[in-house]
PDB file of N, CA and C in Angstrom:
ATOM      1  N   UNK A   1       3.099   8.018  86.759  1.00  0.00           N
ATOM      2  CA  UNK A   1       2.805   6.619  86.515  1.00  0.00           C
ATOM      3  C   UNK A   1       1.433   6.301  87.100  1.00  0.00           C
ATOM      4  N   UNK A   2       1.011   5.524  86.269  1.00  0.00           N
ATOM      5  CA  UNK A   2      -0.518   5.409  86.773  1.00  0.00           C
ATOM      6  C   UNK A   2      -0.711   3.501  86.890  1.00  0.00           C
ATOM      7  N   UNK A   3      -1.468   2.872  87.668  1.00  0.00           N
ATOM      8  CA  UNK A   3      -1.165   1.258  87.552  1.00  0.00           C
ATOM      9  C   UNK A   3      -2.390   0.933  87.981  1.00  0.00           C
ATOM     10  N   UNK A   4      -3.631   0.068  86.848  1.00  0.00           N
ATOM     11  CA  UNK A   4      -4.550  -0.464  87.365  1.00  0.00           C
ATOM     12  C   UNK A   4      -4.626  -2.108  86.532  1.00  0.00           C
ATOM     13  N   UNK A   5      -5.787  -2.443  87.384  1.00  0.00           N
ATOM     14  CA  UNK A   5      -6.053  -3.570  87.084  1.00  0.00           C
ATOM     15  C   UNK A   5      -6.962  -4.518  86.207  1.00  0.00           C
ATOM     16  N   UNK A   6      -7.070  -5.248  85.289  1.00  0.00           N
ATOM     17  CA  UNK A   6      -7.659  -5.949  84.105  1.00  0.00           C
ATOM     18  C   UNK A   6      -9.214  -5.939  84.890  1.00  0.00           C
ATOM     19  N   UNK A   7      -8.782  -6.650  86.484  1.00  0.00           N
ATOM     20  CA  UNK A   7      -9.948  -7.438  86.419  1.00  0.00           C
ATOM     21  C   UNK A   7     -11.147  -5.866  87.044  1.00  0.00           C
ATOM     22  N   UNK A   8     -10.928  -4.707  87.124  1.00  0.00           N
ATOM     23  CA  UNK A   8     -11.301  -3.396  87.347  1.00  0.00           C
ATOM     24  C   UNK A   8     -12.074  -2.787  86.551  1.00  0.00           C
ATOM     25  N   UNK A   9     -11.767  -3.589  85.407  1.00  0.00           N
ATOM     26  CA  UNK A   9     -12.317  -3.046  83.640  1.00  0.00           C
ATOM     27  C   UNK A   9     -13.021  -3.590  83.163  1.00  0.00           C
ATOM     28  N   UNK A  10     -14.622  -3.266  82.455  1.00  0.00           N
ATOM     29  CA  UNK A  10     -15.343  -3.826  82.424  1.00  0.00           C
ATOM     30  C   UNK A  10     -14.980  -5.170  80.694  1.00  0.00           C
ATOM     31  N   UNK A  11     -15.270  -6.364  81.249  1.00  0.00           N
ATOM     32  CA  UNK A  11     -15.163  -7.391  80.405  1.00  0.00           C
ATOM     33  C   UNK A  11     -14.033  -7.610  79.527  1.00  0.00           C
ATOM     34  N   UNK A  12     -12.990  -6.713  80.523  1.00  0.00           N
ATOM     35  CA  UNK A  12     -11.391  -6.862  79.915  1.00  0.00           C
ATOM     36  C   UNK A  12     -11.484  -6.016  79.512  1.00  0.00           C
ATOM     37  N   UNK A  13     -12.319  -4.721  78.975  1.00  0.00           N
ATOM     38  CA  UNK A  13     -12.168  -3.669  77.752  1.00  0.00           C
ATOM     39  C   UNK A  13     -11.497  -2.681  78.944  1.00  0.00           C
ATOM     40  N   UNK A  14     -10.007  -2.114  78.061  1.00  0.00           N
ATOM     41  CA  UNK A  14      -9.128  -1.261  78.801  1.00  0.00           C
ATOM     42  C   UNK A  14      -9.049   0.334  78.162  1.00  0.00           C
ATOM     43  N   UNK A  15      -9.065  -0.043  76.933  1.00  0.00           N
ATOM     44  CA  UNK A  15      -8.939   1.123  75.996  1.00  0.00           C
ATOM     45  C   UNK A  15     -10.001   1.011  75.391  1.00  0.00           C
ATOM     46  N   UNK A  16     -10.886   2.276  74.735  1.00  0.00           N
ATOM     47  CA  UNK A  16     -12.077   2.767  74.627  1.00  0.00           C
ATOM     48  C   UNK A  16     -12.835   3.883  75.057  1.00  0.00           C
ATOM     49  N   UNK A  17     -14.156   3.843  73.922  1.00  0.00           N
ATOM     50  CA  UNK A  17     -15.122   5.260  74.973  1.00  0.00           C
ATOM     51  C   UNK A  17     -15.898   4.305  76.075  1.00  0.00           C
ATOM     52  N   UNK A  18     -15.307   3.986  76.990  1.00  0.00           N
ATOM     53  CA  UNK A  18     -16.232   3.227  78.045  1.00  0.00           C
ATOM     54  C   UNK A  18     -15.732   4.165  79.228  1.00  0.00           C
ATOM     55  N   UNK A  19     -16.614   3.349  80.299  1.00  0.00           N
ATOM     56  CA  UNK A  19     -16.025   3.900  81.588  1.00  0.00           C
ATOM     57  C   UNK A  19     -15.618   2.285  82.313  1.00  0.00           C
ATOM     58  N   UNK A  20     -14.819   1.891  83.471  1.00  0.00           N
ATOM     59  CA  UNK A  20     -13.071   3.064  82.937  1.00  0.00           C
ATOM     60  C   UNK A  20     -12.513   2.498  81.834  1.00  0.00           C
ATOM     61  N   UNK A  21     -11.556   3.039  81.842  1.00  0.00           N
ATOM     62  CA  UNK A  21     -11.095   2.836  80.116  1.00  0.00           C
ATOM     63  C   UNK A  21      -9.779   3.860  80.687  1.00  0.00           C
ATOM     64  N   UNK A  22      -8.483   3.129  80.517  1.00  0.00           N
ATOM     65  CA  UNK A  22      -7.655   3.724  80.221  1.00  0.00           C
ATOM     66  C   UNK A  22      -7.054   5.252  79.882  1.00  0.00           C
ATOM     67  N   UNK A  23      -7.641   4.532  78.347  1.00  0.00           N
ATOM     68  CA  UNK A  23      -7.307   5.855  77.415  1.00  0.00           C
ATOM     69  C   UNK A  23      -8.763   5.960  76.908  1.00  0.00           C
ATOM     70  N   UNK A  24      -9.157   6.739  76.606  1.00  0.00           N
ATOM     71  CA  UNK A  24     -10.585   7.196  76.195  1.00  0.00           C
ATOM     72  C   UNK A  24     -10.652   7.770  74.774  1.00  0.00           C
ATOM     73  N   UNK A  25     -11.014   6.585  74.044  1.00  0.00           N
ATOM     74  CA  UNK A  25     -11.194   7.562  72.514  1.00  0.00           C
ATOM     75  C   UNK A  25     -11.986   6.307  71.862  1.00  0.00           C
ATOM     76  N   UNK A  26     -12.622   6.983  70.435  1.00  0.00           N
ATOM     77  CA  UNK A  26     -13.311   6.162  69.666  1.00  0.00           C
ATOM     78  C   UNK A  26     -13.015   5.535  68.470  1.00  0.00           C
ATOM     79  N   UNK A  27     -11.305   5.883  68.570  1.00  0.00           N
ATOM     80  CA  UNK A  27     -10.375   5.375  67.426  1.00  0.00           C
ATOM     81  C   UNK A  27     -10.282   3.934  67.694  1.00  0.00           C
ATOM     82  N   UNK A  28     -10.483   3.023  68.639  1.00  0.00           N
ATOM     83  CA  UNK A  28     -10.179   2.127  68.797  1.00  0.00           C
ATOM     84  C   UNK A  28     -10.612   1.518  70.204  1.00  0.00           C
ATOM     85  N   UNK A  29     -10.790   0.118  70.308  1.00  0.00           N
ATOM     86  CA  UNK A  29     -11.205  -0.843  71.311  1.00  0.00           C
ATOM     87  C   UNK A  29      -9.987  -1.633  72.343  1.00  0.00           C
ATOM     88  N   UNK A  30      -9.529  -1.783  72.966  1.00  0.00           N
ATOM     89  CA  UNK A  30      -8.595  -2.830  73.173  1.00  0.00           C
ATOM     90  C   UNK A  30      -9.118  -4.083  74.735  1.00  0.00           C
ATOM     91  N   UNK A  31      -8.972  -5.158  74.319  1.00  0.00           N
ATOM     92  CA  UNK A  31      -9.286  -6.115  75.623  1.00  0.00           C
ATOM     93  C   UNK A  31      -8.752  -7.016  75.671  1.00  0.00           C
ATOM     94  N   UNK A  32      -8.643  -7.453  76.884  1.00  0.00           N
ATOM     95  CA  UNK A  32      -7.845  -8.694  77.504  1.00  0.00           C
ATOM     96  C   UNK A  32      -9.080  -9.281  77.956  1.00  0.00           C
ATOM     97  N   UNK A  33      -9.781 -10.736  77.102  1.00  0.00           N
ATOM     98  CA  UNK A  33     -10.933 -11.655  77.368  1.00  0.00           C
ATOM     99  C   UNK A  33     -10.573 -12.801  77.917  1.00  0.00           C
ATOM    100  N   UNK A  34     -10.671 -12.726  79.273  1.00  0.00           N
ATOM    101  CA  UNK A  34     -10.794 -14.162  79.634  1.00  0.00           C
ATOM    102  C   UNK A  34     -12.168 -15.217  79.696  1.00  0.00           C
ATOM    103  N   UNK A  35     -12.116 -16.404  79.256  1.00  0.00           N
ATOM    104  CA  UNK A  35     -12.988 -17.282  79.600  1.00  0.00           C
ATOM    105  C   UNK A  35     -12.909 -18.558  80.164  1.00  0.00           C
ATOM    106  N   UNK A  36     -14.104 -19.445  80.727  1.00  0.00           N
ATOM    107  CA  UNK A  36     -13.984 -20.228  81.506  1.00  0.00           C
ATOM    108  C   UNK A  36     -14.647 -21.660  80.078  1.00  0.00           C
ATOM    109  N   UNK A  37     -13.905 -22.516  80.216  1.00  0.00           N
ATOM    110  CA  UNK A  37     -14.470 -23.345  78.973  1.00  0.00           C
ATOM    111  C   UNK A  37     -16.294 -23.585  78.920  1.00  0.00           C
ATOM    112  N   UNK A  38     -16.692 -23.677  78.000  1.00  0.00           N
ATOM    113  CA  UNK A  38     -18.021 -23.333  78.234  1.00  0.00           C
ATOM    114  C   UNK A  38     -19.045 -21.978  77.921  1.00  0.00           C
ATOM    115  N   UNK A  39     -17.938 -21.033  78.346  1.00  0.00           N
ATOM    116  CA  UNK A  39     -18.673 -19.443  78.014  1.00  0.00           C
ATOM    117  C   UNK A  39     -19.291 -19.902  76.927  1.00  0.00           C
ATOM    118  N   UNK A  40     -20.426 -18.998  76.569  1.00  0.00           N
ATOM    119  CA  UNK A  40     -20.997 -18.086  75.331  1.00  0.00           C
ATOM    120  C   UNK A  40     -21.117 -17.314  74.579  1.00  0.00           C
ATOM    121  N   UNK A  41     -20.793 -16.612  73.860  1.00  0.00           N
ATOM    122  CA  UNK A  41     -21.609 -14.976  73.280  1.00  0.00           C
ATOM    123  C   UNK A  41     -22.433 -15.798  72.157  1.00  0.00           C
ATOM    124  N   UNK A  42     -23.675 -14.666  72.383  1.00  0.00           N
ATOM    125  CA  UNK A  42     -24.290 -14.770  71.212  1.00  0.00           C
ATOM    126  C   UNK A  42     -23.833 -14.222  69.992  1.00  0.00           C
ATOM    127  N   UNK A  43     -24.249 -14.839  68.661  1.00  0.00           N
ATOM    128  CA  UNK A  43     -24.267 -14.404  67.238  1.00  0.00           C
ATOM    129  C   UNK A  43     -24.363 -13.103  66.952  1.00  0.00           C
ATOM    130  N   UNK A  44     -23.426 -12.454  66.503  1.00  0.00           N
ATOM    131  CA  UNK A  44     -23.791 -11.107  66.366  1.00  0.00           C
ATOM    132  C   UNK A  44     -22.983 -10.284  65.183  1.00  0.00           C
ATOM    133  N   UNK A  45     -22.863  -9.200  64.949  1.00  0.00           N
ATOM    134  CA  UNK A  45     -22.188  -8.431  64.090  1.00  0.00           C
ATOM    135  C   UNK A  45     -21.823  -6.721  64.449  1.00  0.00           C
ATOM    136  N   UNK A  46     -20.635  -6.423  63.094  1.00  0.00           N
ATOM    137  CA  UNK A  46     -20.801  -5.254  63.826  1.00  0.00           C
ATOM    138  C   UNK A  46     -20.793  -4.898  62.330  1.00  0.00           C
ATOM    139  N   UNK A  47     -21.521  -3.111  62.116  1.00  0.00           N
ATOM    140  CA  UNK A  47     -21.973  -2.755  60.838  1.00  0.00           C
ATOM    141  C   UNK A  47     -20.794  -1.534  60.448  1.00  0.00           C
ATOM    142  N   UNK A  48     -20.083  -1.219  61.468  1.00  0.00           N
ATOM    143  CA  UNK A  48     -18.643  -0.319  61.577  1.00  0.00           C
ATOM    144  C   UNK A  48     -17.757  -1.055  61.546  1.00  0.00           C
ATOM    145  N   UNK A  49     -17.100  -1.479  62.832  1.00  0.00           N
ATOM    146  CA  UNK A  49     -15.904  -1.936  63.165  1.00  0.00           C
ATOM    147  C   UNK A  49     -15.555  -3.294  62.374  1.00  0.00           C
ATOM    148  N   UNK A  50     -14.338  -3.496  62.573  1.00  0.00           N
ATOM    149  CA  UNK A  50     -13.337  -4.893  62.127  1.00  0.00           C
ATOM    150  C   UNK A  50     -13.110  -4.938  63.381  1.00  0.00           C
ATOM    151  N   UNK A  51     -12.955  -6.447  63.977  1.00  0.00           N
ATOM    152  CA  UNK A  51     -13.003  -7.181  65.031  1.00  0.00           C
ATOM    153  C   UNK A  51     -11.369  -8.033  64.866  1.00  0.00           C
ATOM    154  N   UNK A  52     -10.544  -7.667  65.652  1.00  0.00           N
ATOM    155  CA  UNK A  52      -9.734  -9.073  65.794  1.00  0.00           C
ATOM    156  C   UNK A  52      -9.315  -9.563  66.773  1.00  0.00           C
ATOM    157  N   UNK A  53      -9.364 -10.788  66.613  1.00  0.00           N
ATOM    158  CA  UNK A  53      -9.233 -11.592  67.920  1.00  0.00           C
ATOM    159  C   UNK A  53      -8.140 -12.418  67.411  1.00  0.00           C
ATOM    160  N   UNK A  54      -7.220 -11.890  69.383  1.00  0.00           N
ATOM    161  CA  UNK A  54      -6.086 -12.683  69.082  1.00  0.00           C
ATOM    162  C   UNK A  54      -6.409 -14.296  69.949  1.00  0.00           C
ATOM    163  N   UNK A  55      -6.100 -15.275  69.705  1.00  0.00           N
ATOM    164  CA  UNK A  55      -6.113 -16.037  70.828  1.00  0.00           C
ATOM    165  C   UNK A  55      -5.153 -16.473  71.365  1.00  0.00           C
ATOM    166  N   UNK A  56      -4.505 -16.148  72.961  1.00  0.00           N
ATOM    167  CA  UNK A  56      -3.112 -16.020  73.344  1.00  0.00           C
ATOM    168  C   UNK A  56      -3.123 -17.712  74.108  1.00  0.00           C
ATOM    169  N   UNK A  57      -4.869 -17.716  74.786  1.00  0.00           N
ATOM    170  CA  UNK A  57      -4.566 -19.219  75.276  1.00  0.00           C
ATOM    171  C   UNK A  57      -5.728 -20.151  75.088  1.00  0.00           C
ATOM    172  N   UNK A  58      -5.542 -21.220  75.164  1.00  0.00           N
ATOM    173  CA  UNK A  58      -6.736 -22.432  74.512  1.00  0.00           C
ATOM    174  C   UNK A  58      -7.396 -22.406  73.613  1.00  0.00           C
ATOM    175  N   UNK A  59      -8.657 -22.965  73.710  1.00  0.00           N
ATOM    176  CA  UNK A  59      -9.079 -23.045  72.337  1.00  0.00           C
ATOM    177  C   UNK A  59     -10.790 -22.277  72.460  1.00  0.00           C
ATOM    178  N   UNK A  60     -11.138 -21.908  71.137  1.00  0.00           N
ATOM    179  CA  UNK A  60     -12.127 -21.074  71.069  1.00  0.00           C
ATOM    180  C   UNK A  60     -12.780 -21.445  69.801  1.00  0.00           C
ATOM    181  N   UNK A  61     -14.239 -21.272  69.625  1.00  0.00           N
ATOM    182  CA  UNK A  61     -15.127 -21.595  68.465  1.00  0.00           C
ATOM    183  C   UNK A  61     -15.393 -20.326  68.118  1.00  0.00           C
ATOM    184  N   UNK A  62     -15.358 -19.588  66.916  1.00  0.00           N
ATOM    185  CA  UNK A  62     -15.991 -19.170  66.043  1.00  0.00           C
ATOM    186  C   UNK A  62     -16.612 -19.554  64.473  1.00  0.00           C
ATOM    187  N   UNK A  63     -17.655 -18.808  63.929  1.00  0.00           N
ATOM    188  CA  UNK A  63     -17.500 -19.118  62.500  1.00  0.00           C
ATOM    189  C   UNK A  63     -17.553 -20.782  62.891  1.00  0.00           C
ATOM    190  N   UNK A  64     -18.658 -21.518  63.722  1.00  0.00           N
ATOM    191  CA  UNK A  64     -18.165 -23.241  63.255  1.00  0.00           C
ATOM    192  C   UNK A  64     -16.860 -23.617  62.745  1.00  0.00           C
ATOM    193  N   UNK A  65     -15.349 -22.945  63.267  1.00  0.00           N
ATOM    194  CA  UNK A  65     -14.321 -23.341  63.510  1.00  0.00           C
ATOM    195  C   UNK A  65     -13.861 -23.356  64.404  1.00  0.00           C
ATOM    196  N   UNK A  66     -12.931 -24.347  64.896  1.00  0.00           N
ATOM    197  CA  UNK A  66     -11.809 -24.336  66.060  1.00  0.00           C
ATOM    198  C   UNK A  66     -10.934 -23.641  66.053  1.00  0.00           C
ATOM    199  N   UNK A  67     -10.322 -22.458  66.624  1.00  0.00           N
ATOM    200  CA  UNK A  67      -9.031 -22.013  66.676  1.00  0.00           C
ATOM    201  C   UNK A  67      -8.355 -21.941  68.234  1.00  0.00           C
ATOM    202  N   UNK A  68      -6.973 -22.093  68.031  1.00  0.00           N
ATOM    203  CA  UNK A  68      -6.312 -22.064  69.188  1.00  0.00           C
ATOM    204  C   UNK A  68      -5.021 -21.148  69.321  1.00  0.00           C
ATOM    205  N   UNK A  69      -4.414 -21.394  70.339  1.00  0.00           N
ATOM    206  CA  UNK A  69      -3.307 -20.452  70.247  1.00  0.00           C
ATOM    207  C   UNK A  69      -2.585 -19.653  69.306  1.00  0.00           C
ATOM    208  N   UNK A  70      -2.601 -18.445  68.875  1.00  0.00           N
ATOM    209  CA  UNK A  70      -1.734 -17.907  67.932  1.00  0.00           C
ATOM    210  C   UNK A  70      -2.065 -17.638  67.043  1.00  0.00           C
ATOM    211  N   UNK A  71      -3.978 -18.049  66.737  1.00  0.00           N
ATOM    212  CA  UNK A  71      -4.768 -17.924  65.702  1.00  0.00           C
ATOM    213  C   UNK A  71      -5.268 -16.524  65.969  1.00  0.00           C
ATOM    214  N   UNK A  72      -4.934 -15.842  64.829  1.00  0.00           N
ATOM    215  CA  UNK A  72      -5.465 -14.210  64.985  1.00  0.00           C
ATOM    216  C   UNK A  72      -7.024 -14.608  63.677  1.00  0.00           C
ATOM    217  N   UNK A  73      -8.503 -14.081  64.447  1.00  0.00           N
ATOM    218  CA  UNK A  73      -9.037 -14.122  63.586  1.00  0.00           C
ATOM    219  C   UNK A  73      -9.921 -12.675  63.344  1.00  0.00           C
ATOM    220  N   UNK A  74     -10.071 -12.177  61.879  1.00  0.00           N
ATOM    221  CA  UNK A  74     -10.121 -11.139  61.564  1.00  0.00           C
ATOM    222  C   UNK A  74     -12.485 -11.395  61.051  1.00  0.00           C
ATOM    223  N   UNK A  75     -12.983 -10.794  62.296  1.00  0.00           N
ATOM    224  CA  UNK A  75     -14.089 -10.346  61.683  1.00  0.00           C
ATOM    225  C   UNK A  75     -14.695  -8.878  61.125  1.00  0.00           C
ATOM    226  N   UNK A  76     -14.934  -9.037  59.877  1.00  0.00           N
ATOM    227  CA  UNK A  76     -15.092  -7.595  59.391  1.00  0.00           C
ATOM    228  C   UNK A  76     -16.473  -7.200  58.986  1.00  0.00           C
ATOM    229  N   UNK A  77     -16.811  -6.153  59.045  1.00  0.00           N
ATOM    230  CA  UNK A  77     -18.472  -5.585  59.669  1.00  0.00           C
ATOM    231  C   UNK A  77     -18.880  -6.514  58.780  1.00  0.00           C
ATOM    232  N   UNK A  78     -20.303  -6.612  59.152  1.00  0.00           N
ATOM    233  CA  UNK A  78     -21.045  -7.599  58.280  1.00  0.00           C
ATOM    234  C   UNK A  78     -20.850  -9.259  58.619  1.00  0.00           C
ATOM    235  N   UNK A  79     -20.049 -10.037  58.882  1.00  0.00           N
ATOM    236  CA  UNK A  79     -19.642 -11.042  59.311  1.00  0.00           C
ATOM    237  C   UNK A  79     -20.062 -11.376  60.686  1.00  0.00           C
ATOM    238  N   UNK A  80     -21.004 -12.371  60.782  1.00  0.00           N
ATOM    239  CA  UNK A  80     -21.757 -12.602  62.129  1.00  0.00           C
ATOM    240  C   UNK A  80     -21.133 -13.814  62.604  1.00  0.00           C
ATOM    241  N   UNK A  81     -21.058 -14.117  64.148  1.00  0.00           N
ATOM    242  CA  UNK A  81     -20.687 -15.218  64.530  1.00  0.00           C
ATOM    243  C   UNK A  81     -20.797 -15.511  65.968  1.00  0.00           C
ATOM    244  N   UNK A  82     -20.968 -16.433  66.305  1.00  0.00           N
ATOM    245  CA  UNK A  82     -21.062 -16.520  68.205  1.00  0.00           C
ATOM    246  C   UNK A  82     -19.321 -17.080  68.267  1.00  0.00           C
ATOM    247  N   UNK A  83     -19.622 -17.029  69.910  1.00  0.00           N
ATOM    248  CA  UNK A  83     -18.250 -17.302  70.176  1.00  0.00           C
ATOM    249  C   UNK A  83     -18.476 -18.692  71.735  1.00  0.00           C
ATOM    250  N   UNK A  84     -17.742 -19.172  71.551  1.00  0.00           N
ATOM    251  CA  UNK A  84     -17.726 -20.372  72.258  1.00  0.00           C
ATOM    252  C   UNK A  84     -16.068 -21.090  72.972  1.00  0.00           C
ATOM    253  N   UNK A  85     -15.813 -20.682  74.014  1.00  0.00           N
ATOM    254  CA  UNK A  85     -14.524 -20.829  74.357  1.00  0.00           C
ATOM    255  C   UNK A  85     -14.891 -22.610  74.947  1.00  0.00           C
ATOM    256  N   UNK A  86     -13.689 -23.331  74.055  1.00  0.00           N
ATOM    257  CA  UNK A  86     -14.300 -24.795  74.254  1.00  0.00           C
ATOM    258  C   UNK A  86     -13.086 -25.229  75.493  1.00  0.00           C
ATOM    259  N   UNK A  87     -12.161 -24.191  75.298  1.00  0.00           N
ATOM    260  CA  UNK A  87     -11.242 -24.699  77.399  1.00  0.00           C
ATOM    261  C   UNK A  87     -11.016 -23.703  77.428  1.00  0.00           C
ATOM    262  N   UNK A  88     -10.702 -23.485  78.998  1.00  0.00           N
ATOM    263  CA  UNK A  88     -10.386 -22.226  79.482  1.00  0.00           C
ATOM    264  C   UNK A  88      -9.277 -21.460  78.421  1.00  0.00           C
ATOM    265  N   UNK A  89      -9.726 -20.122  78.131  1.00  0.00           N
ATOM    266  CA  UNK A  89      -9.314 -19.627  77.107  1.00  0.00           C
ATOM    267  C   UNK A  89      -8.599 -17.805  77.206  1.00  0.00           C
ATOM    268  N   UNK A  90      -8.006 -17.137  76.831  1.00  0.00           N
ATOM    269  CA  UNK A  90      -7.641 -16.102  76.878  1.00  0.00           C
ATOM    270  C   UNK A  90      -7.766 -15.401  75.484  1.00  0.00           C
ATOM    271  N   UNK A  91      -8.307 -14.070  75.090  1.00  0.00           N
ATOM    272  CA  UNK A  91      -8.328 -13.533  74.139  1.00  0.00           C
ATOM    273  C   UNK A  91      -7.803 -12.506  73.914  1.00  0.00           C
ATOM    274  N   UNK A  92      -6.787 -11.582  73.092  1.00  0.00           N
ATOM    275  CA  UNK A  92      -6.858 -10.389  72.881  1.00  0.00           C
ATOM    276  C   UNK A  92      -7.545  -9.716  71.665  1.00  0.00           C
ATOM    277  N   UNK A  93      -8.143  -8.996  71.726  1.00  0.00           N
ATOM    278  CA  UNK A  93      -9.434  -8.425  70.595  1.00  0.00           C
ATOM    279  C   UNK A  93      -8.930  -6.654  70.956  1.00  0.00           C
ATOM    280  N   UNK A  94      -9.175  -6.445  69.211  1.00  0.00           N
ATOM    281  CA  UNK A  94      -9.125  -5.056  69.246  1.00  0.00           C
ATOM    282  C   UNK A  94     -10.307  -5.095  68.042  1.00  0.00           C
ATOM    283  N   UNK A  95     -10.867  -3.803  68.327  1.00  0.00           N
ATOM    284  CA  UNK A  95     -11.993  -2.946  67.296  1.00  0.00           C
ATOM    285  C   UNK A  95     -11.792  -1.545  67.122  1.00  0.00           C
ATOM    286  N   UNK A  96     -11.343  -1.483  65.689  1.00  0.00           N
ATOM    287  CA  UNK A  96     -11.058  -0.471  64.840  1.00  0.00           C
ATOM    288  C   UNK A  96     -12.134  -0.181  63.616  1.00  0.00           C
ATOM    289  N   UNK A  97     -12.922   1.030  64.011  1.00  0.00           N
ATOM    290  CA  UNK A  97     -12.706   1.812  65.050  1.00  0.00           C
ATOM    291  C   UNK A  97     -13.710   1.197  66.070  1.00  0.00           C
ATOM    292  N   UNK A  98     -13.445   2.175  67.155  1.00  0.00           N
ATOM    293  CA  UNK A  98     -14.250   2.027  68.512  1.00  0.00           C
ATOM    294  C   UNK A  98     -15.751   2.041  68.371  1.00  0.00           C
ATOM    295  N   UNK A  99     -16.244   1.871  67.937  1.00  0.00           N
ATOM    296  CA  UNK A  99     -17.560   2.346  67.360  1.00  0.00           C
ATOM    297  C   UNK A  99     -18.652   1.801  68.560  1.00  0.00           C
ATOM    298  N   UNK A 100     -19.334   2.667  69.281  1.00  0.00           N
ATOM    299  CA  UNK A 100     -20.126   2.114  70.634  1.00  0.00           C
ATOM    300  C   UNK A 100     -21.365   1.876  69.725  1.00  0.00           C
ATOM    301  N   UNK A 101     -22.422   1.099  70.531  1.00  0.00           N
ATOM    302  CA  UNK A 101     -23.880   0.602  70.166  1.00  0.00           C
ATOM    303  C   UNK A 101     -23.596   0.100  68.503  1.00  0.00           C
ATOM    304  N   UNK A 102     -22.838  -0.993  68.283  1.00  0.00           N
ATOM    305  CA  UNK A 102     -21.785  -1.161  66.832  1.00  0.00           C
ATOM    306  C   UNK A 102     -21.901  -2.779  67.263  1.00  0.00           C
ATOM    307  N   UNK A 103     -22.951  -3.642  67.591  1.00  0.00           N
ATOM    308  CA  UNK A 103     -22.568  -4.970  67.903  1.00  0.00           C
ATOM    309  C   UNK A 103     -24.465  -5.239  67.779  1.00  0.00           C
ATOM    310  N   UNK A 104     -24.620  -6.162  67.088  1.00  0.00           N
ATOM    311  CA  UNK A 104     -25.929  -6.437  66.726  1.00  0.00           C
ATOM    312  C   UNK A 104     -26.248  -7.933  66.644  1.00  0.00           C
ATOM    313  N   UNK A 105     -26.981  -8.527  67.733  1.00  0.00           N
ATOM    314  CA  UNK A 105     -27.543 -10.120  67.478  1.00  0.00           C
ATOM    315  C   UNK A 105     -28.326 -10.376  66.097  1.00  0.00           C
ATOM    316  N   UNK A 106     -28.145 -11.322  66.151  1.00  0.00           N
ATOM    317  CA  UNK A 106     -28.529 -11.979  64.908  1.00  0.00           C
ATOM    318  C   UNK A 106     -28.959 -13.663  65.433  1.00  0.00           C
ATOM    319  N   UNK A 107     -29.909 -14.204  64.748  1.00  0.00           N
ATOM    320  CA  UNK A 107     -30.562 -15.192  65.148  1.00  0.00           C
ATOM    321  C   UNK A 107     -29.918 -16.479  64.353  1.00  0.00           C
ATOM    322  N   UNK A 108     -29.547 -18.267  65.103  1.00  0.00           N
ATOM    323  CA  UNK A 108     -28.821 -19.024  64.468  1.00  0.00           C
ATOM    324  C   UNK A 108     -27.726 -19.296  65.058  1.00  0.00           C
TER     325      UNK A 108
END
């Protein structure tokens, strides 16, 4: 048995080719995102992966929409967007596949 901790892992990412990382592979991404209302990410894309984001708590902006609890939203390569957690917020996001240097700003 092995037992570590979220906040140990860089930016929630548990599973992945990162360091540490769980499980280590490039089949796939997995994270537990927390935010504080207010956060940012910039606009960006990915030209591999499909992105989904679960949102387990509050509310969050993408795509110039509101989503909140229970809203799974599916970004797929090519599809750019910032992200904006508008209250303290919780995310689960997976990227299939894992694809590293796979996330690209975009201006707007």
């Amino acid at each position: 048995m092995k037992v570590e901790k979220l906040d140990d892992m860089t930016k929630g990412w548990f599973i992945g080719n990162f360091e540490p990382s769980l499980y280590k592979t490039n089949d796939v991404e997995v994270a537990v995102k927390n935010y504080k209302a207010g956060d940012y990410e910039d606009k960006h894309y990915h030209k591999i992966a499909t992105e989904f984001t679960l949102v387990t708590k509050g509310k969050v902006k993408m795509f110039d929409t509101e989503f909140s609890e229970g809203d799974i939203i599916v970004v797929e390569p090519g599809d750019a967007t910032d992200f904006t957690a508008i209250t303290d917020a919780q995310n689960v996001v997976v990227k299939i596949p894992g694809a590293n240097n796979d996330k690209y700003l975009t201006e707007g």
